[in-house]
Each structure stands twice: as C-alpha cells, then as structure tokens.
Protein backbone atom coordinates (compact mmCIF):
# COMPACT_ATOMS: atom_id res chain seq x y z
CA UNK A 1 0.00 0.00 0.00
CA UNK A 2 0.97 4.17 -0.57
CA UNK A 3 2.70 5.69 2.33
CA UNK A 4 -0.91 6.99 3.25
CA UNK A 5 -2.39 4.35 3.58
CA UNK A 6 -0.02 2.61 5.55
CA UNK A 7 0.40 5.15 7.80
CA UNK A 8 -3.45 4.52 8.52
CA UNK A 9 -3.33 0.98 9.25
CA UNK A 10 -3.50 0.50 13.14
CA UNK A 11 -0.96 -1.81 15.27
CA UNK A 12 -3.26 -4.71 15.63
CA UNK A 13 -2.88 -5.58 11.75
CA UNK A 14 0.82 -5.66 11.56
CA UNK A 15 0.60 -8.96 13.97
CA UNK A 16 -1.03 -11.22 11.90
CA UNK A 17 -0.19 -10.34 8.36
CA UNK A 18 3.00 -8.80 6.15
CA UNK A 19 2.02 -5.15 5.30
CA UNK A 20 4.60 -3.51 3.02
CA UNK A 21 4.39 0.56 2.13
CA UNK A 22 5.23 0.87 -1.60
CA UNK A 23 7.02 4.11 -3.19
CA UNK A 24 6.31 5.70 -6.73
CA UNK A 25 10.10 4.64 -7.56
CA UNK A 26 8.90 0.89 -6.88
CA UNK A 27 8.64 -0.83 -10.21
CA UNK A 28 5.72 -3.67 -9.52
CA UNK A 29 6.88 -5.94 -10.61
CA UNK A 30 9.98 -6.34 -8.30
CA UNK A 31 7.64 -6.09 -5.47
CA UNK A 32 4.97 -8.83 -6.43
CA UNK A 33 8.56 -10.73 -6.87
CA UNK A 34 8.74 -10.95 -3.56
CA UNK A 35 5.71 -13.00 -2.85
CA UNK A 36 5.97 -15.71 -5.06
CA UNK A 37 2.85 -18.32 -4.59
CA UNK A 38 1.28 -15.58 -2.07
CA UNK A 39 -2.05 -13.53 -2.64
CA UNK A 40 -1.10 -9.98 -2.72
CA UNK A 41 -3.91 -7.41 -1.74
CA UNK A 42 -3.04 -4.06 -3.36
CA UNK A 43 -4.46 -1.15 -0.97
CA UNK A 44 -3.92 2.37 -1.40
CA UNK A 45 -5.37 5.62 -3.87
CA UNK A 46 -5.35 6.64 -7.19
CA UNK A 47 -1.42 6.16 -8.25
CA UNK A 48 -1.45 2.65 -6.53
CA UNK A 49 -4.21 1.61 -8.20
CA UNK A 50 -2.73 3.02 -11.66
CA UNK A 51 0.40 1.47 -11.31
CA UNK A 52 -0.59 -1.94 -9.91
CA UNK A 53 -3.87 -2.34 -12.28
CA UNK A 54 -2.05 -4.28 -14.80
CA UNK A 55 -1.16 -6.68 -12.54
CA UNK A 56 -4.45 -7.28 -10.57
CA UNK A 57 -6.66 -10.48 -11.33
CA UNK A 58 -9.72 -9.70 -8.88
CA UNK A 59 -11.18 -6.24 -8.41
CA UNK A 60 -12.84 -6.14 -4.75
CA UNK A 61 -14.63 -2.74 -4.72
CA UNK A 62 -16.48 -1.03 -2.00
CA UNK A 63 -18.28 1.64 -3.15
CA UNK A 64 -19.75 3.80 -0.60
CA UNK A 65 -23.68 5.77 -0.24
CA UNK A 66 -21.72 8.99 -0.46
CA UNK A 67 -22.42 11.97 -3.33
CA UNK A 68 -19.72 14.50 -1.60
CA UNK A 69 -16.32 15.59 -2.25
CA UNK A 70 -14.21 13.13 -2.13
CA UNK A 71 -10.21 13.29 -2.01
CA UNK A 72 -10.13 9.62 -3.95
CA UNK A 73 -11.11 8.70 -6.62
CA UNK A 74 -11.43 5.06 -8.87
CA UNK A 75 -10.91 5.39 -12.75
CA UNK A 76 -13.17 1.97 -14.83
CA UNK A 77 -9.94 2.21 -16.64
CA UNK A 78 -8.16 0.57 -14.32
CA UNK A 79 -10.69 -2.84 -14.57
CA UNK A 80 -9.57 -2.95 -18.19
CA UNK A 81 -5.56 -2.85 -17.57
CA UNK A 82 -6.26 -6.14 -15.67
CA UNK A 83 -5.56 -9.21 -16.87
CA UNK A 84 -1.54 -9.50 -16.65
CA UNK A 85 0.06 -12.45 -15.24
CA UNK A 86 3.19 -12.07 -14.01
C-alpha cells in the first residue's frame, strides 16, 4: 500500500499479516517478486491503483452511499488494464 495508507493501518494488523508501504520509484513488478505463490492485496489511492492495475486479477470494490467531495477517486480504466500475469 501508498505511504498513506499505511500510515493509517492500526498496530493490531501488523501482527497477523505482512504489510509492506510501496514508493512511486517501486517498479511492480519487483515487489509482487517478492511473494511468489502468495495472494497480494493491493491497498492504497489513485497512483497505486494506476500502477498496480495491470497486474491485478480480482477487483474487490467497495463503493460507498456517499455523493460528496471526495479526495479519492477510482478510474473503470483501471478494470480494463487487468488481466496480466506475471
């Protein structure tokens, strides 16, 4: 996940599961290298989502009963980059 939303994630999940905080300089593919034969959950906003789409197999998507502003956003684009196996 983006440094923000790592920095939201409280104590209790870091005992039972590997949570690693991605950087823009982070090439995806080196870091899904990492967990061969492992599902990978890809949290985080807009440029996680852009640069990870490619890579993603299932889309789980929340969508809330909200019509305010909003400081993220999803792009339908990002369904179609799907698809990649690495």
């Amino acid at each position: 996940m983006g440094q923000r939303t790592f920095t939201s994630v409280p104590d209790f999940a870091f005992k039972d599961r590997d949570i690693l905080e991605i950087h823009a300089s982070d090439r995806p593919e080196e870091v899904l290298a990492c967990f061969p034969s492992r599902v990978v959950f890809i949290g985080g906003g807009p440029t996680v989502y852009a640069a990870y789409a490619p890579f993603i197999r299932h889309w789980d998507i929340n969508r809330l009963p909200y019509n305010g502003e909003a400081d993220r956003w999803f792009d339908p684009a990002w369904l179609l980059a799907g698809g990649h196996r690495p």
